[in-house]
PDB file of N, CA and C in Angstrom:
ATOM      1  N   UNK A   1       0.842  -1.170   0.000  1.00  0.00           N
ATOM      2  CA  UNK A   1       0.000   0.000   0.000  1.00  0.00           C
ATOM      3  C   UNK A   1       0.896   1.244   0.000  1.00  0.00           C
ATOM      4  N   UNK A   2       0.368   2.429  -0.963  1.00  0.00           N
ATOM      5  CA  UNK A   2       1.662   3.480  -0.924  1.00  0.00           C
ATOM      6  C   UNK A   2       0.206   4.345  -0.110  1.00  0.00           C
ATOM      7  N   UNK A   3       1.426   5.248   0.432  1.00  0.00           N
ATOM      8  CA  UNK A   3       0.461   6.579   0.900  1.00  0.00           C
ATOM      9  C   UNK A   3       0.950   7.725   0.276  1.00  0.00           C
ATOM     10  N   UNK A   4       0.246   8.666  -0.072  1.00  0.00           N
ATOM     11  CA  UNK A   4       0.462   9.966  -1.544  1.00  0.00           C
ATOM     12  C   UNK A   4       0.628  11.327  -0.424  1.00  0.00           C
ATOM     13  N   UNK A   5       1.716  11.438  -0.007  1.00  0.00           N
ATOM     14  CA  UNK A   5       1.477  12.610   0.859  1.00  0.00           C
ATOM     15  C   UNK A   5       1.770  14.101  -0.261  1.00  0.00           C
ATOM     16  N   UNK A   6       2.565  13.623  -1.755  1.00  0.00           N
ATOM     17  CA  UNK A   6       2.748  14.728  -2.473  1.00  0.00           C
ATOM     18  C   UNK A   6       1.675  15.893  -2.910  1.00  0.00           C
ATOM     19  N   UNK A   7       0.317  15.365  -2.454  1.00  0.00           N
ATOM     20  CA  UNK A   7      -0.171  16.569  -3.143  1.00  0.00           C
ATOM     21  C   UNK A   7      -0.744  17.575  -1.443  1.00  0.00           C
ATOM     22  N   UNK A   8      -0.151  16.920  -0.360  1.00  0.00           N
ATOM     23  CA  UNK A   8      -0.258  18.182   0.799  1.00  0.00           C
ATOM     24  C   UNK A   8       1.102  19.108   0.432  1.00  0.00           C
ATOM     25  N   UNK A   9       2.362  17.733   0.534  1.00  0.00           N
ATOM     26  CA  UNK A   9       3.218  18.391   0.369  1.00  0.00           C
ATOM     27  C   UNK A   9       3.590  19.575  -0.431  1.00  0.00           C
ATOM     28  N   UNK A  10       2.441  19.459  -1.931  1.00  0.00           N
ATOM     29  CA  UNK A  10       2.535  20.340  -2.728  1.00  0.00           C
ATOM     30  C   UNK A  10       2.290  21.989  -2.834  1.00  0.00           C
ATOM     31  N   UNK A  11       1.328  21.555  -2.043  1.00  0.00           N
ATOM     32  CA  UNK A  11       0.185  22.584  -1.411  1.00  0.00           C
ATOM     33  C   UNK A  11       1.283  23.605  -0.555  1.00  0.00           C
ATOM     34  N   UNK A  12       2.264  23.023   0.217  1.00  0.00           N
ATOM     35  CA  UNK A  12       2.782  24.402   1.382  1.00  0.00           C
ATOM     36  C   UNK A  12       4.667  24.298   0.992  1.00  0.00           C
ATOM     37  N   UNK A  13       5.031  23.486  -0.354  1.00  0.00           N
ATOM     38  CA  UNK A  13       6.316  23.716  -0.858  1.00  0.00           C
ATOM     39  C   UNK A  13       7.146  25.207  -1.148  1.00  0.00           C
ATOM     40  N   UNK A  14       8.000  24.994  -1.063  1.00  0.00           N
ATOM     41  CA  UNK A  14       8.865  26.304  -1.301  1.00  0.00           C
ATOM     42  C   UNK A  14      10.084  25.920  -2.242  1.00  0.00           C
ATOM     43  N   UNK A  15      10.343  26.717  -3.057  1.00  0.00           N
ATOM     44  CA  UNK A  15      11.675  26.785  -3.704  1.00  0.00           C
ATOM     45  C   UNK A  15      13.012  26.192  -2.967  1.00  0.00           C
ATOM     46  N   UNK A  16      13.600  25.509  -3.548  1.00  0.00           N
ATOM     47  CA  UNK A  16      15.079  25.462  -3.315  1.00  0.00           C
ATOM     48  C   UNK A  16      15.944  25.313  -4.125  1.00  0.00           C
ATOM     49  N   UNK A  17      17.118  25.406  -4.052  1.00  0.00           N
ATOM     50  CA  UNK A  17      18.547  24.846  -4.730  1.00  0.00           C
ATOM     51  C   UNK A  17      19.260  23.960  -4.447  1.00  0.00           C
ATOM     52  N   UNK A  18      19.488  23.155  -5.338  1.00  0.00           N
ATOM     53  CA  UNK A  18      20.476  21.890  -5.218  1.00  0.00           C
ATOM     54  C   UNK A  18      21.842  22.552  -5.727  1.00  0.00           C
ATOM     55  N   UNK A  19      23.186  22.155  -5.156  1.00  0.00           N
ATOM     56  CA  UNK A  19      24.013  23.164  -5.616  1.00  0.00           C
ATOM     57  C   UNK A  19      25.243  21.426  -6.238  1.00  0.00           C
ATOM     58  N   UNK A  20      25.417  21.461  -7.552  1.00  0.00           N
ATOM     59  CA  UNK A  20      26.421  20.676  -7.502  1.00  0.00           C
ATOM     60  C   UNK A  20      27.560  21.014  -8.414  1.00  0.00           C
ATOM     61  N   UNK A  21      28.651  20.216  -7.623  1.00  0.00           N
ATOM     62  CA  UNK A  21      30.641  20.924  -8.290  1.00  0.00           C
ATOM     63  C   UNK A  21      30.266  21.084  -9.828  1.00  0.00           C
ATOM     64  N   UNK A  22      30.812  21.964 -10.294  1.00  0.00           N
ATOM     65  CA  UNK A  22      30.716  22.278 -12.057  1.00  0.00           C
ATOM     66  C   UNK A  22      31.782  21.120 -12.175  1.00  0.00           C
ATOM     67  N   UNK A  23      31.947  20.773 -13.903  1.00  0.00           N
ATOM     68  CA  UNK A  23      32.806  20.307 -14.613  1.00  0.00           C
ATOM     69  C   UNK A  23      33.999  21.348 -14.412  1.00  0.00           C
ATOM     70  N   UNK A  24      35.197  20.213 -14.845  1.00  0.00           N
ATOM     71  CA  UNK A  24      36.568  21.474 -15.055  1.00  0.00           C
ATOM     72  C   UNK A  24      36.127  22.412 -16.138  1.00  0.00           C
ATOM     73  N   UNK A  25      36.630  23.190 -15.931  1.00  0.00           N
ATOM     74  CA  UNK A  25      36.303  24.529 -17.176  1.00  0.00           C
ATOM     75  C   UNK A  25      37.673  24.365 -18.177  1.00  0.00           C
ATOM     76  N   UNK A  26      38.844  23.936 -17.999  1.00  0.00           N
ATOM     77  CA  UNK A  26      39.781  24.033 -18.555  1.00  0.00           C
ATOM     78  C   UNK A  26      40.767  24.948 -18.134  1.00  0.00           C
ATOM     79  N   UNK A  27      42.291  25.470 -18.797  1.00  0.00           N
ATOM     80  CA  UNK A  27      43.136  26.355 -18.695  1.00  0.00           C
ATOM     81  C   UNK A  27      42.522  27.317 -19.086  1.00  0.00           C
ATOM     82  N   UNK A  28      43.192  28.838 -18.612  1.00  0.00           N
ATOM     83  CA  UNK A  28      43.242  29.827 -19.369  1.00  0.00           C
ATOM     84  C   UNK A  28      44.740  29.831 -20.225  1.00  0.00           C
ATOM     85  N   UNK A  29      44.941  31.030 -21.006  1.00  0.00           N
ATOM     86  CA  UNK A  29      45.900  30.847 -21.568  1.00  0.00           C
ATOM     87  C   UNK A  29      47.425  31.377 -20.993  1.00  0.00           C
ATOM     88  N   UNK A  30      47.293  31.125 -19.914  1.00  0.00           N
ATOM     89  CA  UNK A  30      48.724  31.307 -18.829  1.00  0.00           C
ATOM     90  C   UNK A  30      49.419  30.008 -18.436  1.00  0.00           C
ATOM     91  N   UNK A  31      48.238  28.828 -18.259  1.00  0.00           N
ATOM     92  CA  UNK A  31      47.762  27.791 -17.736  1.00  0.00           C
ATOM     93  C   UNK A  31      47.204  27.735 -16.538  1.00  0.00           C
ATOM     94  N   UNK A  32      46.989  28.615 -16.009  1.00  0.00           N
ATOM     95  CA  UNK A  32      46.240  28.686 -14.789  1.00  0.00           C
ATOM     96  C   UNK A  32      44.847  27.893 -15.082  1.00  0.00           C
ATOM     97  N   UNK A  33      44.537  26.896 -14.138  1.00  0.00           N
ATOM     98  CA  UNK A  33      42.989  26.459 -14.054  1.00  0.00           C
ATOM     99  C   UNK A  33      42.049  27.638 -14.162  1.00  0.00           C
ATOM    100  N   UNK A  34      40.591  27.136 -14.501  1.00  0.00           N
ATOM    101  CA  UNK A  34      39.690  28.190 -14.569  1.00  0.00           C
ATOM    102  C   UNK A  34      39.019  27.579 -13.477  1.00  0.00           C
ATOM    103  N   UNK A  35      38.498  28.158 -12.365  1.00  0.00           N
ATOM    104  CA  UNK A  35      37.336  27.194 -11.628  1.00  0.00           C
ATOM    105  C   UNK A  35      36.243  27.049 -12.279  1.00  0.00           C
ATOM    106  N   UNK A  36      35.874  26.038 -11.914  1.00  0.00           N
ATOM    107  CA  UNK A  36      35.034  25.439 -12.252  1.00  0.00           C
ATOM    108  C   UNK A  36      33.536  25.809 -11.465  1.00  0.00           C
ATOM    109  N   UNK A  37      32.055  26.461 -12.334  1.00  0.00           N
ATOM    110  CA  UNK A  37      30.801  27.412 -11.722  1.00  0.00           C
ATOM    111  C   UNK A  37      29.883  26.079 -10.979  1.00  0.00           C
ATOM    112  N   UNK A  38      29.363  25.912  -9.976  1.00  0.00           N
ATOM    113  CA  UNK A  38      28.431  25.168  -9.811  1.00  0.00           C
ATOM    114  C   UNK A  38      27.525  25.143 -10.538  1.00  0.00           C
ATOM    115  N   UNK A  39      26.859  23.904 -10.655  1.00  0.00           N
ATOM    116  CA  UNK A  39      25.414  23.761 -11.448  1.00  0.00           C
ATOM    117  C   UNK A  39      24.526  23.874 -10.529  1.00  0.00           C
ATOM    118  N   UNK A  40      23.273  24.924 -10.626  1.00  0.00           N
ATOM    119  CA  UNK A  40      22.354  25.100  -9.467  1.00  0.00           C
ATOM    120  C   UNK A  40      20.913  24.643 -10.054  1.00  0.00           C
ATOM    121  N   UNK A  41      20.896  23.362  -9.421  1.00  0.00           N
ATOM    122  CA  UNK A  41      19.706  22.792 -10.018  1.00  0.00           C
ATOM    123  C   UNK A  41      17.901  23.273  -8.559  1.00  0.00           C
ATOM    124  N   UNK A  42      17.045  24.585 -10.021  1.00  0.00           N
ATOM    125  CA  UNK A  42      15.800  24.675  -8.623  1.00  0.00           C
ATOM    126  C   UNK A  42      15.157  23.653  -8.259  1.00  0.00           C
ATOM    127  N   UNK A  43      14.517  22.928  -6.990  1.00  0.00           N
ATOM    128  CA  UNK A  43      13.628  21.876  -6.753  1.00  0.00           C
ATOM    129  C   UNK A  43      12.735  22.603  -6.205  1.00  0.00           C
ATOM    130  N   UNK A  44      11.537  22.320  -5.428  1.00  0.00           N
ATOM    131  CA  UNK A  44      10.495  22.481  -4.493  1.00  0.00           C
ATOM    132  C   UNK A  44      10.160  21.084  -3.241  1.00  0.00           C
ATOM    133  N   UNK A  45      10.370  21.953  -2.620  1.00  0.00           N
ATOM    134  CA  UNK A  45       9.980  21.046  -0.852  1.00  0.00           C
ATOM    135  C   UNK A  45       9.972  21.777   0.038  1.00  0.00           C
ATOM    136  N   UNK A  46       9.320  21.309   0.913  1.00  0.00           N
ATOM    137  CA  UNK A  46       8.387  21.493   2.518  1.00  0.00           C
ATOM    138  C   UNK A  46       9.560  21.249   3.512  1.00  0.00           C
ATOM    139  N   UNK A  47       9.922  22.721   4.055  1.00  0.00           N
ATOM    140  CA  UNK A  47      10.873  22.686   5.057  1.00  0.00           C
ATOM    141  C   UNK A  47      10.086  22.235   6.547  1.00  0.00           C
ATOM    142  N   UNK A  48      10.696  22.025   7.706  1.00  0.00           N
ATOM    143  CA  UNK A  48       9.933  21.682   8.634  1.00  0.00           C
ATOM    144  C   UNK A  48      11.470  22.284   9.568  1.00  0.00           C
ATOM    145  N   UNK A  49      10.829  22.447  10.787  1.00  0.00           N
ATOM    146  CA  UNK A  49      11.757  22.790  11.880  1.00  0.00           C
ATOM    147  C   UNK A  49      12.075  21.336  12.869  1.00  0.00           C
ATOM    148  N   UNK A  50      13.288  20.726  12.679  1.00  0.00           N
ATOM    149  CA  UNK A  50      13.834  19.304  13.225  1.00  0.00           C
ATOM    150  C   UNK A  50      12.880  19.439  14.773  1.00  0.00           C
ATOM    151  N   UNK A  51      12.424  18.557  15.026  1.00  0.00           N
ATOM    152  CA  UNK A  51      11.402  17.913  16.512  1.00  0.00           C
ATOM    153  C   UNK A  51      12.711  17.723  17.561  1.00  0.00           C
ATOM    154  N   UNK A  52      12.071  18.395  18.615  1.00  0.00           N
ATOM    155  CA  UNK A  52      12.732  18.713  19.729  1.00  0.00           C
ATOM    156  C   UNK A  52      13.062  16.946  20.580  1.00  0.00           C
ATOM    157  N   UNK A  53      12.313  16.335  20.133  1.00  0.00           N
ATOM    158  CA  UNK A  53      12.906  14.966  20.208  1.00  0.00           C
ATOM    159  C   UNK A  53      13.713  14.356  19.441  1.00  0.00           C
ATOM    160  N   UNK A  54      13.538  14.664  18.021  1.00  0.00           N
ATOM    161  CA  UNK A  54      15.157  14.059  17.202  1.00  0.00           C
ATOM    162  C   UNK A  54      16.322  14.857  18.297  1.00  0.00           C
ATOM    163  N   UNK A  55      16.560  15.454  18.517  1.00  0.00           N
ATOM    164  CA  UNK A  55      17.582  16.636  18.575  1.00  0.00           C
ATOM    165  C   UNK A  55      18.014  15.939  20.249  1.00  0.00           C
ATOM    166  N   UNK A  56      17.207  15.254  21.148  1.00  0.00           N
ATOM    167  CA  UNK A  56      17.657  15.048  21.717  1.00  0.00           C
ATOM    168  C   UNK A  56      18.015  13.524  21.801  1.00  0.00           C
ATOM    169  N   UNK A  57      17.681  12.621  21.340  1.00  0.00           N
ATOM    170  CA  UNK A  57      17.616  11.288  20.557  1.00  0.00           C
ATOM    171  C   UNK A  57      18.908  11.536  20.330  1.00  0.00           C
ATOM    172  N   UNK A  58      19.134  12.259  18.945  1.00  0.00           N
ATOM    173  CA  UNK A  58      20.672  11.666  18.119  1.00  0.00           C
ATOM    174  C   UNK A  58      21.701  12.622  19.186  1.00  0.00           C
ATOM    175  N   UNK A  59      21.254  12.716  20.841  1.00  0.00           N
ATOM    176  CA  UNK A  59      22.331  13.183  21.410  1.00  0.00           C
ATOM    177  C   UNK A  59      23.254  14.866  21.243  1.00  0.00           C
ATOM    178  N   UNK A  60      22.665  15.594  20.576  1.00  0.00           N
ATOM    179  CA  UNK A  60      22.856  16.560  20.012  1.00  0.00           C
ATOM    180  C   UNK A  60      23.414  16.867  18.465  1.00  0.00           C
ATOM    181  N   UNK A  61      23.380  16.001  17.665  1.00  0.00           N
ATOM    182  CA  UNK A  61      23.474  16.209  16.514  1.00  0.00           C
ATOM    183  C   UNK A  61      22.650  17.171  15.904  1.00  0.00           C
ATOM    184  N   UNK A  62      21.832  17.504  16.490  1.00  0.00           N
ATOM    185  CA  UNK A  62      20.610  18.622  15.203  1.00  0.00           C
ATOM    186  C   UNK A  62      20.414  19.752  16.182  1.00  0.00           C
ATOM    187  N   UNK A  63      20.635  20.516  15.610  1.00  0.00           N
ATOM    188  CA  UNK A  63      20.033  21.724  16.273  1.00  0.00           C
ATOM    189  C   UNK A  63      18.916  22.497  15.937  1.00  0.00           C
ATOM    190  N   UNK A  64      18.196  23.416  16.610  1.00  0.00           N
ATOM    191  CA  UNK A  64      17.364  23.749  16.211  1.00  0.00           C
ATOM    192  C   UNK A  64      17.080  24.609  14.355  1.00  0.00           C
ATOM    193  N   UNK A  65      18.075  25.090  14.310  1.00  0.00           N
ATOM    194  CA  UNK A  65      18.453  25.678  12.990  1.00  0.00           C
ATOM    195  C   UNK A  65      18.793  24.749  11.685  1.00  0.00           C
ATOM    196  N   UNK A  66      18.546  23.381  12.253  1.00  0.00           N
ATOM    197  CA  UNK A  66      18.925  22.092  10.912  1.00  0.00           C
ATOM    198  C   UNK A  66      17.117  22.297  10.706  1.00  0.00           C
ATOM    199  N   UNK A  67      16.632  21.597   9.854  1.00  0.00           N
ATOM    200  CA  UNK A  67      15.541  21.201   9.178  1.00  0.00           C
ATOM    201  C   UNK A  67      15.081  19.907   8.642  1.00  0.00           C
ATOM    202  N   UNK A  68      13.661  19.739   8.516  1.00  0.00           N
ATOM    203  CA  UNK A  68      13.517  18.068   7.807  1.00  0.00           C
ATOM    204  C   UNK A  68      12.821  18.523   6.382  1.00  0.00           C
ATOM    205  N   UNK A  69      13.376  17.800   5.487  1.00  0.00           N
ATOM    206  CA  UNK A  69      12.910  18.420   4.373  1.00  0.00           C
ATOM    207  C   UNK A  69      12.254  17.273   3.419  1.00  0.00           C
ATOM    208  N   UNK A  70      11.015  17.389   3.041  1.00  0.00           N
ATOM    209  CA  UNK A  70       9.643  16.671   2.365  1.00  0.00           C
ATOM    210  C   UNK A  70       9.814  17.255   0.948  1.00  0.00           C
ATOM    211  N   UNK A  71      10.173  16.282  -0.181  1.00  0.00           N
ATOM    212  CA  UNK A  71      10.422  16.678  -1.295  1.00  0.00           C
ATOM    213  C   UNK A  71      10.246  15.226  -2.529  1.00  0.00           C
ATOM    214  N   UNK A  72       9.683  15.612  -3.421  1.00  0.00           N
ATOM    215  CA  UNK A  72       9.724  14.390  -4.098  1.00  0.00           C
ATOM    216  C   UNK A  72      11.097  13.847  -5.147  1.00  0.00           C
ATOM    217  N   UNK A  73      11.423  14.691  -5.087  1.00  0.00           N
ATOM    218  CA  UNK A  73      13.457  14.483  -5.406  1.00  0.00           C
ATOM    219  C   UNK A  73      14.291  13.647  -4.517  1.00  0.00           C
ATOM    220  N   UNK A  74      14.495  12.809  -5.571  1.00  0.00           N
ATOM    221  CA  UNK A  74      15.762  12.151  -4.227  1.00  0.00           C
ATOM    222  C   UNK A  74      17.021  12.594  -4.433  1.00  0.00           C
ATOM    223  N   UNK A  75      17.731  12.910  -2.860  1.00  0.00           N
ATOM    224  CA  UNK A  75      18.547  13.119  -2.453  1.00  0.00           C
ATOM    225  C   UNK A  75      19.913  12.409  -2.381  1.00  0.00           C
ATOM    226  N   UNK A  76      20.902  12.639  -2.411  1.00  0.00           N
ATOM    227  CA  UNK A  76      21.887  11.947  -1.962  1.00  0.00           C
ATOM    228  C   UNK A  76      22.751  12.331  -0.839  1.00  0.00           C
ATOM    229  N   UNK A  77      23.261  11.382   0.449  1.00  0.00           N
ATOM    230  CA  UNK A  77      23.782  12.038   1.622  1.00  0.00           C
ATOM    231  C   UNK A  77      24.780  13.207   1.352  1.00  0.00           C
ATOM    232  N   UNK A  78      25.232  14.076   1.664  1.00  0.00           N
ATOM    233  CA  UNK A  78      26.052  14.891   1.551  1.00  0.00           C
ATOM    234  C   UNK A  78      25.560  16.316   0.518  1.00  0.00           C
ATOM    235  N   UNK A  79      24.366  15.963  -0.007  1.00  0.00           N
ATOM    236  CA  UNK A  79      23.708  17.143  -0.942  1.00  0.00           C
ATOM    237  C   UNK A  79      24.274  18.449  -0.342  1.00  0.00           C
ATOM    238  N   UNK A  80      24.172  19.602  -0.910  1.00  0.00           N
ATOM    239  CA  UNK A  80      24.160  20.949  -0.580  1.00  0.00           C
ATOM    240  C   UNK A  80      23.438  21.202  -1.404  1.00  0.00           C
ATOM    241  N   UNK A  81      22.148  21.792  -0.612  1.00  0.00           N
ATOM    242  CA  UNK A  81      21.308  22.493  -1.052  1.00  0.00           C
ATOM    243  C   UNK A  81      20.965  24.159  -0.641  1.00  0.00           C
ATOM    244  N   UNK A  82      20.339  24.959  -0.740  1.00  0.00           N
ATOM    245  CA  UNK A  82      20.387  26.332  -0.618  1.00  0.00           C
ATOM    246  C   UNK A  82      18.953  26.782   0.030  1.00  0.00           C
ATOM    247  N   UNK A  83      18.541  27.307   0.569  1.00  0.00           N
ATOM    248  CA  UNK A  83      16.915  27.364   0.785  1.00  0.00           C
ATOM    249  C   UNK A  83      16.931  28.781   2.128  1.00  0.00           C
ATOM    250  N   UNK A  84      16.385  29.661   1.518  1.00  0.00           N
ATOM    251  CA  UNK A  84      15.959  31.316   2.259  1.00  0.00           C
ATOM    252  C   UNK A  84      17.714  31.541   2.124  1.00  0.00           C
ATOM    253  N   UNK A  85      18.709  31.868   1.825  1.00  0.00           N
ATOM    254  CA  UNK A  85      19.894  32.485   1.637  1.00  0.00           C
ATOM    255  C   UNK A  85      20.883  31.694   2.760  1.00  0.00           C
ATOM    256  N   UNK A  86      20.375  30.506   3.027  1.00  0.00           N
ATOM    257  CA  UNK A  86      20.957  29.506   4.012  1.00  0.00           C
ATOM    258  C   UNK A  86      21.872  28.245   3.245  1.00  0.00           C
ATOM    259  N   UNK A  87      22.935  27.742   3.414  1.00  0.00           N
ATOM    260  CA  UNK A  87      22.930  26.616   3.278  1.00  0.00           C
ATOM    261  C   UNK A  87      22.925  25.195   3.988  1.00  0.00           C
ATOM    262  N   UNK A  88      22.426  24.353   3.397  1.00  0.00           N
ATOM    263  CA  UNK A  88      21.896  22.846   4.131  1.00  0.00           C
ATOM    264  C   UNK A  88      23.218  21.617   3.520  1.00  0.00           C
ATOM    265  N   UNK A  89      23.516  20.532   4.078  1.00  0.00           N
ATOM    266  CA  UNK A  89      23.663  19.492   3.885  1.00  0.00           C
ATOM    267  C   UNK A  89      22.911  18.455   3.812  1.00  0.00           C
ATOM    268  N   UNK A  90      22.656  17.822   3.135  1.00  0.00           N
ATOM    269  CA  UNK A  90      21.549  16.510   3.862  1.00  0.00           C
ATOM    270  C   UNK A  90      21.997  15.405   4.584  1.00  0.00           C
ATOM    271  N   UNK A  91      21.509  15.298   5.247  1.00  0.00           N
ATOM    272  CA  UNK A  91      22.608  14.214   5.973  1.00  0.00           C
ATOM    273  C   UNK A  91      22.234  12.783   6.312  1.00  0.00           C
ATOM    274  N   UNK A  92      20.691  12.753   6.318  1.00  0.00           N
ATOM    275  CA  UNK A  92      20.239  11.377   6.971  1.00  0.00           C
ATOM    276  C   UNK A  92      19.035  11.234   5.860  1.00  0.00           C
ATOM    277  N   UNK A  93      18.789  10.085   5.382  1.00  0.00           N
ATOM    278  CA  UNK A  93      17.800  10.039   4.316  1.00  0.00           C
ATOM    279  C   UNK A  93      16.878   9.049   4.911  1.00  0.00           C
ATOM    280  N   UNK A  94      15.434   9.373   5.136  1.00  0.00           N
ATOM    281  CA  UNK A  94      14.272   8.302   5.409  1.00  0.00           C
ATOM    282  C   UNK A  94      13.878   8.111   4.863  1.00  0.00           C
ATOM    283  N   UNK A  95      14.548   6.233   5.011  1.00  0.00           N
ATOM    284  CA  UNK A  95      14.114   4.913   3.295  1.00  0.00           C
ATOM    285  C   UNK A  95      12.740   4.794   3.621  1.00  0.00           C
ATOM    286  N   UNK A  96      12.119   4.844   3.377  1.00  0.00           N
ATOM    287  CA  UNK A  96      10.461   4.260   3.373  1.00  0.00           C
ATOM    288  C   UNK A  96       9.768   4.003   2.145  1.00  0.00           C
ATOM    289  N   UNK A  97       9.458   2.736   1.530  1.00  0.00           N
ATOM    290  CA  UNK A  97       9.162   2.596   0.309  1.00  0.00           C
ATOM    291  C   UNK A  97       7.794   2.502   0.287  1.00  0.00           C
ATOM    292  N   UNK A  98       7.081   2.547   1.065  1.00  0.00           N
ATOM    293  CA  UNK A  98       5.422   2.797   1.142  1.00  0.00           C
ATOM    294  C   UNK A  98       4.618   4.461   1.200  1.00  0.00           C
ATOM    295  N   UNK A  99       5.461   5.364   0.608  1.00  0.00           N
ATOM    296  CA  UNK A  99       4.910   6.796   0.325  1.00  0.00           C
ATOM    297  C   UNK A  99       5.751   7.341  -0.731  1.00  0.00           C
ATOM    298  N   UNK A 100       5.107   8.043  -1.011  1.00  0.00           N
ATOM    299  CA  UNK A 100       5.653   8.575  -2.435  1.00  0.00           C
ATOM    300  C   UNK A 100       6.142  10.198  -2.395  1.00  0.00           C
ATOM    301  N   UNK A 101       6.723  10.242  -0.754  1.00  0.00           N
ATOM    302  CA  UNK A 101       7.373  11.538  -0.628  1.00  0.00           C
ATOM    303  C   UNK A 101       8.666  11.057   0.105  1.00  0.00           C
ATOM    304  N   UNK A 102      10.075  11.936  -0.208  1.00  0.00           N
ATOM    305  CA  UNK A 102      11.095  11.406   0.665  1.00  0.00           C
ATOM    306  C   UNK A 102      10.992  12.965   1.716  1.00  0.00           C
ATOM    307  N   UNK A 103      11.666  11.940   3.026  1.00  0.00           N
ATOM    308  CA  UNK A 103      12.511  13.236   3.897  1.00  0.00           C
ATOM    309  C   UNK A 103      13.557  12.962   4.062  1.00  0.00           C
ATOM    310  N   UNK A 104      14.272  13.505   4.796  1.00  0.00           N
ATOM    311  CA  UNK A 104      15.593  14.144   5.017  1.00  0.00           C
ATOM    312  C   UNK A 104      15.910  14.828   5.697  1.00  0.00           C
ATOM    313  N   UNK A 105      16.818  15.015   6.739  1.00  0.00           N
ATOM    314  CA  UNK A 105      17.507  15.897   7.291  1.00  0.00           C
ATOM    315  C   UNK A 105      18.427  16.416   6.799  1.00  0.00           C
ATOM    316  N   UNK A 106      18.336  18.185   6.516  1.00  0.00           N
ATOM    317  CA  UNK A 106      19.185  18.621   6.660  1.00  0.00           C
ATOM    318  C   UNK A 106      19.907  20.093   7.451  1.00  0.00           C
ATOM    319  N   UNK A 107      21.319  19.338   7.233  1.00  0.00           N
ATOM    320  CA  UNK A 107      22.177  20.061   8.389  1.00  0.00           C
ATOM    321  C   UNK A 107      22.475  21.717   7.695  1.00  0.00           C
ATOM    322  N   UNK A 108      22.366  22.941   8.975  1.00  0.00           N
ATOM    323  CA  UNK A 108      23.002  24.298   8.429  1.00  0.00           C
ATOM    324  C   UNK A 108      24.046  24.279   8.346  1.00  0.00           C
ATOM    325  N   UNK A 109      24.865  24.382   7.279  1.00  0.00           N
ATOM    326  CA  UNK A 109      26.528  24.725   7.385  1.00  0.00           C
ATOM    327  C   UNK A 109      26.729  26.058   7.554  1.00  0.00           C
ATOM    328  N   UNK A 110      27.725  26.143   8.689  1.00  0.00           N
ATOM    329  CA  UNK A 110      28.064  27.457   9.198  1.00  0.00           C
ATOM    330  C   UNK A 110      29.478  27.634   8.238  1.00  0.00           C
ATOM    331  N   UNK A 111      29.845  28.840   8.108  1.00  0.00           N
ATOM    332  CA  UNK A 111      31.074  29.107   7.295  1.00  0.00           C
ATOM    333  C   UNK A 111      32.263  28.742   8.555  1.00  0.00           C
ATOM    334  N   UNK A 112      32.312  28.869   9.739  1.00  0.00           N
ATOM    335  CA  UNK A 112      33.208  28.711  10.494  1.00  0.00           C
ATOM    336  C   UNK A 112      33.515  27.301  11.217  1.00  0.00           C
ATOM    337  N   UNK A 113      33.030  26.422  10.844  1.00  0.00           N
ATOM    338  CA  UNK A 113      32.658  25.248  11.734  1.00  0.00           C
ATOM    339  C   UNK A 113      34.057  23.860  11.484  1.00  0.00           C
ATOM    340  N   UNK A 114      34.387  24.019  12.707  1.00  0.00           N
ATOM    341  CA  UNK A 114      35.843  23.188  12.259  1.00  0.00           C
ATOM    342  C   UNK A 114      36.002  21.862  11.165  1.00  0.00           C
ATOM    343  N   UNK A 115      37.006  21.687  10.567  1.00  0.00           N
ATOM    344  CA  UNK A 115      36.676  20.179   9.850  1.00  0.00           C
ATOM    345  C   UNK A 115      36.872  19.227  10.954  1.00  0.00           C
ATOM    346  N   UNK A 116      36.362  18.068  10.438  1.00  0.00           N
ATOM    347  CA  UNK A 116      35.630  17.103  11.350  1.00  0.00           C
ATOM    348  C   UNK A 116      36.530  15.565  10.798  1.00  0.00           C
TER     349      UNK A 116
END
């Protein structure tokens, strides 16, 4: 039995960005690399504010400023996505093959946040 949550989901979606590494661009003519532009692919999904019980569950992994995100795109762990001038990671994907919407957590990346 599937359950169709896409057309609530549809109903209160918002814009986002999927952000992924560009191709090499090639040399310029010095040989210096050119960087390479991200490809910013738009989607639509239903942000949600992470439940004050995940957050204490995974021990402090989520904070209030991460999100669960309801989208009919699938994701892959490590996504960067873009959504209100923020950026997200996704980090945890919920397999459920009986609905025809995925979620996801994802994480805010702060610009300062040590490597790990």
């Amino acid at each position: 039995m599937m359950f169709r949550f896409n057309s609530i989901v549809r109903k209160y979606e918002k814009p986002y960005v999927l952000v992924r590494p560009g191709e090499d661009q090639g040399y310029d003519e010095y040989g210096d690399p050119i960087p390479a532009q991200p490809v910013r692919v738009p989607l639509r999904g239903l942000f949600q504010p992470v439940s004050a019980d995940l957050q204490l569950a995974e021990g402090g992994n989520y904070t209030a400023e991460d999100r669960a995100l309801y989208t009919s795109h699938r994701h892959d762990p490590g996504d960067l996505i873009e959504y209100q001038e923020n950026q997200y990671t996704i980090d945890m994907p919920e397999g459920r093959d009986y609905r025809d919407t995925n979620k996801y957590i994802a994480k805010k990346r702060v610009v300062n946040d040590p490597v790990q």
